[in-house]
Protein backbone atom coordinates (compact mmCIF):
# COMPACT_ATOMS: atom_id res chain seq x y z
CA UNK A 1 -16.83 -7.84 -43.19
CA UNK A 2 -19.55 -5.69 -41.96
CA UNK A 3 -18.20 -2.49 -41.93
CA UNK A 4 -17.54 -0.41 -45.47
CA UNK A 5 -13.78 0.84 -45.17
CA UNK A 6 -12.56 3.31 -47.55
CA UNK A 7 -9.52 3.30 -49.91
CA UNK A 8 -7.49 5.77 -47.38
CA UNK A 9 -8.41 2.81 -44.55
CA UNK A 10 -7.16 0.10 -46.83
CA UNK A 11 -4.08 1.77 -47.72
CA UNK A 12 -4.03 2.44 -43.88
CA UNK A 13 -3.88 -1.43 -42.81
CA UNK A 14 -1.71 -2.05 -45.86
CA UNK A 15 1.26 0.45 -44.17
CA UNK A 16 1.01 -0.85 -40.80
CA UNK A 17 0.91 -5.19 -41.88
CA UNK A 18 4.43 -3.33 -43.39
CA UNK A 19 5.56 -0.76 -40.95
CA UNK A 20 8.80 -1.76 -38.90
CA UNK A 21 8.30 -2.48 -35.52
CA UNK A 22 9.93 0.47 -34.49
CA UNK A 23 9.11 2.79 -37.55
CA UNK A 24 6.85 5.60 -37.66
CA UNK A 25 3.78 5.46 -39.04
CA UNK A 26 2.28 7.67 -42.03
CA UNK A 27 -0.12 10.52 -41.88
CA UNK A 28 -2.65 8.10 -43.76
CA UNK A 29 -2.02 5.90 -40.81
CA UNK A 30 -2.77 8.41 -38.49
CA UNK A 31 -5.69 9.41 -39.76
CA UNK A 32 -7.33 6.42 -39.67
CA UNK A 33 -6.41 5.05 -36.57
CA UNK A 34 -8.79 5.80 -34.39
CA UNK A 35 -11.60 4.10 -36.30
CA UNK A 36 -9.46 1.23 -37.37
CA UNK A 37 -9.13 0.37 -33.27
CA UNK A 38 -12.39 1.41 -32.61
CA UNK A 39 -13.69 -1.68 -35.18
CA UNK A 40 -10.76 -3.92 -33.67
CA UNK A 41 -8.97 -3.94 -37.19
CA UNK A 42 -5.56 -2.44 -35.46
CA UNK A 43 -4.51 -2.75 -32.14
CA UNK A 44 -2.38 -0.71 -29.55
CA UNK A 45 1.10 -2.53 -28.75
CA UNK A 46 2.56 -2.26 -25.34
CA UNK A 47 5.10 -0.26 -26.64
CA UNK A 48 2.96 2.01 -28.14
CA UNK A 49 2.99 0.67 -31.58
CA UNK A 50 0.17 0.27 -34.07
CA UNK A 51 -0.60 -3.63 -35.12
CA UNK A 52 -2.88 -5.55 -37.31
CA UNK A 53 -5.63 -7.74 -35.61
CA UNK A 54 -6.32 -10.84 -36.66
CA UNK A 55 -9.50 -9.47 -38.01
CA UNK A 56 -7.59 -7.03 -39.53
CA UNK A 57 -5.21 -9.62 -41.62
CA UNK A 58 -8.15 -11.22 -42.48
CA UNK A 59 -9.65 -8.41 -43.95
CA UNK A 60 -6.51 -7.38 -45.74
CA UNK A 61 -5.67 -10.76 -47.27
CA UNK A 62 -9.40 -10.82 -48.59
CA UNK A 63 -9.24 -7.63 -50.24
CA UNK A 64 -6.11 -8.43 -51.82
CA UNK A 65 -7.52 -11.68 -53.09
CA UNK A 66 -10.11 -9.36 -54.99
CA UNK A 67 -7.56 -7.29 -56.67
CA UNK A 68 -5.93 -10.20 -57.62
CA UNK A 69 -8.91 -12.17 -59.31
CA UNK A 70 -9.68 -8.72 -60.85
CA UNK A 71 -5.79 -8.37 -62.36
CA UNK A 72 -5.83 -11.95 -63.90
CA UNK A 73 -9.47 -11.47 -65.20
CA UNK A 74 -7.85 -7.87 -66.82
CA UNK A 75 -4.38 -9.51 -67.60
CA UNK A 76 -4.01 -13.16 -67.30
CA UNK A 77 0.05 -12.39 -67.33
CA UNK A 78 -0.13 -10.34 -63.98
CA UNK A 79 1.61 -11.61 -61.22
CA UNK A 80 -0.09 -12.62 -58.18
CA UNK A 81 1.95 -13.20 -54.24
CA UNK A 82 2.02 -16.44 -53.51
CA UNK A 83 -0.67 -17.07 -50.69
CA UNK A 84 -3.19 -15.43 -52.95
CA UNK A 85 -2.29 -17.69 -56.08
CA UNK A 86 -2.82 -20.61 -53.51
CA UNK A 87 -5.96 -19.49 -51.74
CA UNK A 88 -7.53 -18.79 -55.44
CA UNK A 89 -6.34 -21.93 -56.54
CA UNK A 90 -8.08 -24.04 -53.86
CA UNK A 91 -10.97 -21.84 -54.46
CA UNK A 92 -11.35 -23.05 -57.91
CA UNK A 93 -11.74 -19.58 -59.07
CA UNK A 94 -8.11 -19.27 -61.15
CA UNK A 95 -6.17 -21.99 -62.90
CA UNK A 96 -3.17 -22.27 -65.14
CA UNK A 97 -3.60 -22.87 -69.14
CA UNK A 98 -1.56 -26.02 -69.48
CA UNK A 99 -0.88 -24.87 -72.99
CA UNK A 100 0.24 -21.10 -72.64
CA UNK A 101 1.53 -21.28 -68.57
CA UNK A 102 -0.48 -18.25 -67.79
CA UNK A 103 -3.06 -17.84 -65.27
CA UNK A 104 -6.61 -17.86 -66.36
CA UNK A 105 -9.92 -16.91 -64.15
CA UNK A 106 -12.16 -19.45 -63.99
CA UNK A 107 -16.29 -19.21 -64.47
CA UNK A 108 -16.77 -19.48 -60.57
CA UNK A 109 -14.15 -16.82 -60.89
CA UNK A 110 -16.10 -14.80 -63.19
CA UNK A 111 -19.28 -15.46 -61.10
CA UNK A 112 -17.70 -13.91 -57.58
CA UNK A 113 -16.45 -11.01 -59.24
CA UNK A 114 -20.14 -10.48 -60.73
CA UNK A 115 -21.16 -11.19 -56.85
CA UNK A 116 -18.66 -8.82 -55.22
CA UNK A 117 -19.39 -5.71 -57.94
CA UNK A 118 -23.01 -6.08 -57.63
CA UNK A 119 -22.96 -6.15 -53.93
CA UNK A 120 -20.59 -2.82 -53.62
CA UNK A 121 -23.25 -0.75 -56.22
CA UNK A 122 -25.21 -0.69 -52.98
């Protein structure tokens, strides 16, 4: 992920991975589409329609894997979507407490987090 997006171009690729095939899309959608295509994170359909790249999933399921290690190391109760329970999982960077059932972040967990907020000072 070389390219710094901002909140507005998150939220962005978050409306369209949900937009209706046929549905309009948002002002915050519109706003950011030109540089979204221009750094191949969204995509023109045939029809005319906006659509997420594969790069752009990618990037999208990433950043919600960082909200979601930051929500369990806040609140081990929150509830995470499926994929991103798995893929943290696997990762070795969550596991559940055998004795309480809840979700805990694990030291590798703590040490990407450490990682990630030292690298976005910059």
């Amino acid at each position: 992920m070389n390219q710094k997006l901002s909140i507005d171009e998150y939220d962005a690729l978050e409306q369209v991975s949900k937009l209706p095939r046929t549905g309009r899309p948002s002002a915050c959608v519109a706003r950011n589409t030109k540089r979204l295509t221009g750094i191949k994170l969204l995509s023109h359909r045939k029809d005319g329609g906006l659509e997420l790249t594969d790069t752009g999933r990618q990037i999208l399921f990433i950043k919600q894997c960082i909200n979601g290690l930051r929500a369990v190391a806040n609140d081990p109760a929150s509830p995470l979507s499926a994929p991103v329970a798995t893929f943290l999982g696997k990762k070795g960077h969550i596991l559940v407490n055998a004795e309480s059932g809840l979700q805990e972040i694990t030291e590798r967990g703590r040490e990407c987090l450490a990682d990630i907020d030292a690298n976005e000072v910059k």
